[in-house]
Protein backbone atom coordinates (compact mmCIF):
# COMPACT_ATOMS: atom_id res chain seq x y z
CA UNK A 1 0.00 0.00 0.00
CA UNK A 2 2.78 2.07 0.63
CA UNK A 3 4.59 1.48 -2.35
CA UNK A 4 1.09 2.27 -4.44
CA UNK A 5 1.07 5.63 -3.08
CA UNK A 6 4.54 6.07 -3.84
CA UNK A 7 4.45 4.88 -7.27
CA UNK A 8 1.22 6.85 -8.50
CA UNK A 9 1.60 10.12 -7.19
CA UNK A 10 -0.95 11.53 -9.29
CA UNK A 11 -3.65 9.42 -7.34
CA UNK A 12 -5.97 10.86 -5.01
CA UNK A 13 -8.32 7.42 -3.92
CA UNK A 14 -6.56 4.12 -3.22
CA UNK A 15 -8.48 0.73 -2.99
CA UNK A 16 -6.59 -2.18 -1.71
CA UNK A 17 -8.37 -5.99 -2.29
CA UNK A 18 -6.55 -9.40 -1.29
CA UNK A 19 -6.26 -11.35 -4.10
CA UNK A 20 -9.40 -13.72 -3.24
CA UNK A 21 -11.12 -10.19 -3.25
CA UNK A 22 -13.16 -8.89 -6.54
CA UNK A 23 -16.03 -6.29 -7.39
CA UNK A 24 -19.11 -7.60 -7.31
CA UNK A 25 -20.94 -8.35 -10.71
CA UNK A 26 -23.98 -6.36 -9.53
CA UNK A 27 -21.71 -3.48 -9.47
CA UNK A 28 -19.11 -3.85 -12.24
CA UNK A 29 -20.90 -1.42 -14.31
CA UNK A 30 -20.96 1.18 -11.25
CA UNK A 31 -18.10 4.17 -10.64
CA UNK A 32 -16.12 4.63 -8.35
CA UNK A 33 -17.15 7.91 -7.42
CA UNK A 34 -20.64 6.77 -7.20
CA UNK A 35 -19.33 4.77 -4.29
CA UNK A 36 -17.51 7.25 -2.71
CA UNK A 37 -20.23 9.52 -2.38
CA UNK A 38 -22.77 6.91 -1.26
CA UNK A 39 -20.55 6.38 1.51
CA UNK A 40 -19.70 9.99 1.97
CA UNK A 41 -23.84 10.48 2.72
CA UNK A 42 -24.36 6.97 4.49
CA UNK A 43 -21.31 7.54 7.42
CA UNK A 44 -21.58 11.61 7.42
CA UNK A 45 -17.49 10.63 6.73
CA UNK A 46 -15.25 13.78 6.59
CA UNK A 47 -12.40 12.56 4.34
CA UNK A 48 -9.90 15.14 5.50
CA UNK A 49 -10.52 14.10 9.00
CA UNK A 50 -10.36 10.74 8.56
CA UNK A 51 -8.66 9.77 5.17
CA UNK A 52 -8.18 6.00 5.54
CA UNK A 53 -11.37 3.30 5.68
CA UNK A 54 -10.92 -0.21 7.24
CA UNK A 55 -13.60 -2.33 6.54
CA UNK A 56 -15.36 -4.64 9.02
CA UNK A 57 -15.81 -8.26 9.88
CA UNK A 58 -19.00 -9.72 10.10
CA UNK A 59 -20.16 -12.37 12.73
CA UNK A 60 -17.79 -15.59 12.81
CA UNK A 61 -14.73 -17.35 15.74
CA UNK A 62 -12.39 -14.03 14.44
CA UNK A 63 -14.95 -11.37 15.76
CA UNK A 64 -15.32 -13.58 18.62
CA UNK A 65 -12.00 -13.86 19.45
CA UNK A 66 -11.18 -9.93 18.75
CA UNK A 67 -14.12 -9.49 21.85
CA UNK A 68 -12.19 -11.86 24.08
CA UNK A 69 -9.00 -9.81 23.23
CA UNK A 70 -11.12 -6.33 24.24
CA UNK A 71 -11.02 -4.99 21.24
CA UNK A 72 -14.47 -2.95 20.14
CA UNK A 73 -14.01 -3.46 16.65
CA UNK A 74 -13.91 -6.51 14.46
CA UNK A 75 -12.30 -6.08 11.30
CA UNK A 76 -10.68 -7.45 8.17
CA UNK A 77 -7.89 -6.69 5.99
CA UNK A 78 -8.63 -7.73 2.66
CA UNK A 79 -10.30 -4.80 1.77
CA UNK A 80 -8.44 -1.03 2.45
CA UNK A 81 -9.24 2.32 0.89
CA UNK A 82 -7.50 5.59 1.43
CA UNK A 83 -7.38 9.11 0.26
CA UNK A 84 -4.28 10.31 -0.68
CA UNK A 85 -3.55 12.56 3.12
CA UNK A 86 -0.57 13.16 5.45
CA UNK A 87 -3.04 11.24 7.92
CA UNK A 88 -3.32 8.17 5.43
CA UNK A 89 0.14 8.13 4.84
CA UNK A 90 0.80 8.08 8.65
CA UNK A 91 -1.72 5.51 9.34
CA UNK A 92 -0.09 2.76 6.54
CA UNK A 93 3.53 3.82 7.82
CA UNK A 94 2.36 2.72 11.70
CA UNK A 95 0.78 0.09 10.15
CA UNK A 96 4.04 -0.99 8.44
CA UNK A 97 6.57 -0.93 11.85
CA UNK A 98 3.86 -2.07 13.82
CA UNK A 99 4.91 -5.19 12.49
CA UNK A 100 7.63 -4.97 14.98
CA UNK A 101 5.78 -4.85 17.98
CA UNK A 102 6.55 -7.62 20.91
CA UNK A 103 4.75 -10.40 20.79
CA UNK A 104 4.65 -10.34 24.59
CA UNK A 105 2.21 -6.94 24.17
CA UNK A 106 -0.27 -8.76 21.90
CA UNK A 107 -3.35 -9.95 22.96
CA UNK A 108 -4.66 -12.01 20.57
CA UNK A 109 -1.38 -14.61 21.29
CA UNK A 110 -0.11 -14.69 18.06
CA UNK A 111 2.96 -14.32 16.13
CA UNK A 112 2.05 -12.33 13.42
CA UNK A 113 5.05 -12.25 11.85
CA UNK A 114 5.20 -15.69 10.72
CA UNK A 115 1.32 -17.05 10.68
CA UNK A 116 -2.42 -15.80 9.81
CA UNK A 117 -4.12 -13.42 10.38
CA UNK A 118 -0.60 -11.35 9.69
CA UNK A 119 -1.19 -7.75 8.86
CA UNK A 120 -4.93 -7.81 10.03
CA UNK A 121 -3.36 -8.50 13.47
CA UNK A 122 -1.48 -5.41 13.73
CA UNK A 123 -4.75 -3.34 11.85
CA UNK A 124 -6.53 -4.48 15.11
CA UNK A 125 -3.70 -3.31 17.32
CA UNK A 126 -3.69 0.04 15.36
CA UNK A 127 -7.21 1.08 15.20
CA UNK A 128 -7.31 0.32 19.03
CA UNK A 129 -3.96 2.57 19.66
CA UNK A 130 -5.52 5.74 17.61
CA UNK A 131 -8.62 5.49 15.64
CA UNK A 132 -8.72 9.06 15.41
CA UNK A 133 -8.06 9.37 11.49
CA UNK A 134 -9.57 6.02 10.75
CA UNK A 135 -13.32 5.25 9.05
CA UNK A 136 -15.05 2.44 9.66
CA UNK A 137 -17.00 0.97 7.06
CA UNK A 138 -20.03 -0.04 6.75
CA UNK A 139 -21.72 -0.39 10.58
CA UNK A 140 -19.06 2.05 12.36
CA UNK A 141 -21.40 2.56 15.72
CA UNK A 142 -21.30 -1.65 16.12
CA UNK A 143 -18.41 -3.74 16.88
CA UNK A 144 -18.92 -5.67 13.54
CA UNK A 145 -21.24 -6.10 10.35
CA UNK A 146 -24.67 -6.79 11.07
CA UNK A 147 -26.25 -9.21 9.07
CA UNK A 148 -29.86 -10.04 8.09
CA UNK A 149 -32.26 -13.05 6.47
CA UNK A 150 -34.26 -11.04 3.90
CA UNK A 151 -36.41 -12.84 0.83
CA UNK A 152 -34.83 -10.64 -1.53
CA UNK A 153 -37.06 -12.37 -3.98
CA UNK A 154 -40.03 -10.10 -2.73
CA UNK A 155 -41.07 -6.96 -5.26
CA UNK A 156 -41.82 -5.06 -1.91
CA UNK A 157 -38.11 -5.84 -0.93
CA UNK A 158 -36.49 -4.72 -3.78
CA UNK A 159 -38.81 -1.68 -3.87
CA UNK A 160 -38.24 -0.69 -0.39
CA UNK A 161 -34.48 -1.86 0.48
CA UNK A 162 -32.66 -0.10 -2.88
CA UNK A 163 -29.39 0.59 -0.39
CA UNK A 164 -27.04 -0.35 -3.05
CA UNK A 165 -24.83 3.26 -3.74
CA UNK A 166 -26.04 2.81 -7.12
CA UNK A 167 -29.89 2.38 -6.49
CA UNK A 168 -29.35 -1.30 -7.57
CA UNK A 169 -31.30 -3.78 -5.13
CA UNK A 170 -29.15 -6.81 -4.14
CA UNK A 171 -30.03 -10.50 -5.83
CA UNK A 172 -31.62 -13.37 -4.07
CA UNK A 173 -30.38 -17.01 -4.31
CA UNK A 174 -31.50 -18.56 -7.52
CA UNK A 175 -34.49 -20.39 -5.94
CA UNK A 176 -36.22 -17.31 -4.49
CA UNK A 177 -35.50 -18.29 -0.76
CA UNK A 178 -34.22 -16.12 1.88
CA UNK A 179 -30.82 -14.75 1.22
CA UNK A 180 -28.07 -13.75 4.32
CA UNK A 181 -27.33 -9.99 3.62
CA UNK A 182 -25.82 -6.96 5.37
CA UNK A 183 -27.82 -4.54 6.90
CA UNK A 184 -28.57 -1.52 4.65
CA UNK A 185 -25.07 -1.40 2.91
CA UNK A 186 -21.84 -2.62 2.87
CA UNK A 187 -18.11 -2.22 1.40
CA UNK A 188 -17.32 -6.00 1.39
CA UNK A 189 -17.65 -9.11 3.13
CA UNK A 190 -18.47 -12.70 1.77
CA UNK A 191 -20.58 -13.35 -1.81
CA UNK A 192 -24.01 -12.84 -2.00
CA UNK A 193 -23.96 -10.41 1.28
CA UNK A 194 -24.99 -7.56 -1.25
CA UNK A 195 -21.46 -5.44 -0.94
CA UNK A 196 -19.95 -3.84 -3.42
CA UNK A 197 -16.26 -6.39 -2.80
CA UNK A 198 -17.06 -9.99 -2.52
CA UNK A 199 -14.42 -11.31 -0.79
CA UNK A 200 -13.76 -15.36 -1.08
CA UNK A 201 -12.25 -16.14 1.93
CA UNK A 202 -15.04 -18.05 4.17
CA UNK A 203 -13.19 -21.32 3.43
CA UNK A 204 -10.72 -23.50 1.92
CA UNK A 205 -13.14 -23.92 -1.48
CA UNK A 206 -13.95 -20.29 -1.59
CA UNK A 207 -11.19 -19.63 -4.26
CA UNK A 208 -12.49 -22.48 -6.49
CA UNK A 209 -15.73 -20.93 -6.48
CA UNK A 210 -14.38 -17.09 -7.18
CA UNK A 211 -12.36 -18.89 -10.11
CA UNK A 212 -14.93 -20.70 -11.36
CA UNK A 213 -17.53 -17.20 -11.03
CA UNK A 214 -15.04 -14.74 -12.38
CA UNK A 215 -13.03 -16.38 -15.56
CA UNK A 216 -10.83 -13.87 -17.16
CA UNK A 217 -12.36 -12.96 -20.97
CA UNK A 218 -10.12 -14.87 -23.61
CA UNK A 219 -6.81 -13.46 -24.38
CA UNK A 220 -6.53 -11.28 -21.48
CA UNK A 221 -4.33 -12.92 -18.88
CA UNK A 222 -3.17 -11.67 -15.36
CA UNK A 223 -0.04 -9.60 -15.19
CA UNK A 224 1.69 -9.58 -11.07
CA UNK A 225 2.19 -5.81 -9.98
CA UNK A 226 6.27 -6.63 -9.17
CA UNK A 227 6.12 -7.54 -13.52
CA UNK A 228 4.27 -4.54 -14.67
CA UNK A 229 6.85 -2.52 -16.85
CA UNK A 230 7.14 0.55 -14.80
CA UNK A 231 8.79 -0.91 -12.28
């Protein structure tokens, strides 16, 4: 993340996804500005205040453990965003040698260094040390997401929940039943929890399932940011 904001300096909005991260297909079409403004109305978010967004957790043995740990907020690095701010760039460089804190201090018992949940350790550390130019996204007055069983199937539904930052109502399973989603909106947490990110990391057969849902288009192949030619 550093090195992004380094290498583009002409950027202003940064959006960092693990690689088992990917847009949702109900929003491919949609800008990123029309996200950024959604988001801008939904949290009342001053962006000069707080330039950098860490995105929540919803309810699983992580967010349990973070509440054994004491920490009020569960979240989960595989999404990031950032404006480009001396408070961002503060935030990702404490981030960065907060990798060299003592295991002895850390209350989640784990040597992040060497084994999961690695940098999302020392994000939990951080945001509890000084939140102050921090975002929370989506639920930011809750210690996590907050999810819902909605038939999305239902006209009324899709009528009466369009919370999508595009106006676009979020899909039910195939069948019509009930579908798990976030409450009102979300930046991104698992498939079919209507966010804009779906993120693919539930279980070990998540990945299969992203590859199998999101095949590259025929002669375009996948390039590694260390190969790209200005580098």
């Amino acid at each position: 993340m550093i090195q992004a904001s380094r290498d583009f300096p002409q950027v202003k909005v940064f959006i960092y996804m693990d690689s088992d991260a990917v847009v949702s297909k109900t929003f491919e079409s949609s800008s990123l500005n029309s996200l950024l403004e959604f988001m801008q109305q939904k949290l009342s978010w001053d962006v000069m205040e707080k330039p950098m967004v860490f995105n929540q957790d919803g309810p699983c043995w992580w967010c349990k453990l973070i509440k054994k740990a004491g920490y009020s907020m569960c979240l989960n690095a595989g999404t990031v965003m950032w404006y480009r701010h001396p408070y961002s760039d503060q935030v990702l460089q404490d981030w960065w040698h907060s990798t060299m804190d003592n295991y002895a201090d850390n209350p989640l018992k784990r040597k992040f260094r060497t084994k999961w949940p690695w940098e999302q350790d020392r994000q939990m550390a951080l945001f509890h040390r000084s939140p102050e130019h921090i975002q929370i996204a989506s639920h930011p007055d809750y210690p996590m997401l907050i999810r819902e069983k909605q038939d999305t199937s239902s006209v009324l539904y899709q009528a009466e929940n369009q919370s999508s930052f595009d106006g676009t109502t979020m899909q039910s399973n195939r069948d019509g039943s009930p579908s798990i989603v976030i409450k009102d909106w979300c930046l991104s947490h698992l498939p079919g929890c209507g966010c804009f990110i779906n993120h693919f990391c539930a279980n070990p057969t998540s990945k299969q399932k992203m590859r199998a849902s999101y095949k590259l288009p025929s002669g375009v192949s996948y390039t590694p940011y260390a190969e790209l030619p200005f580098k």
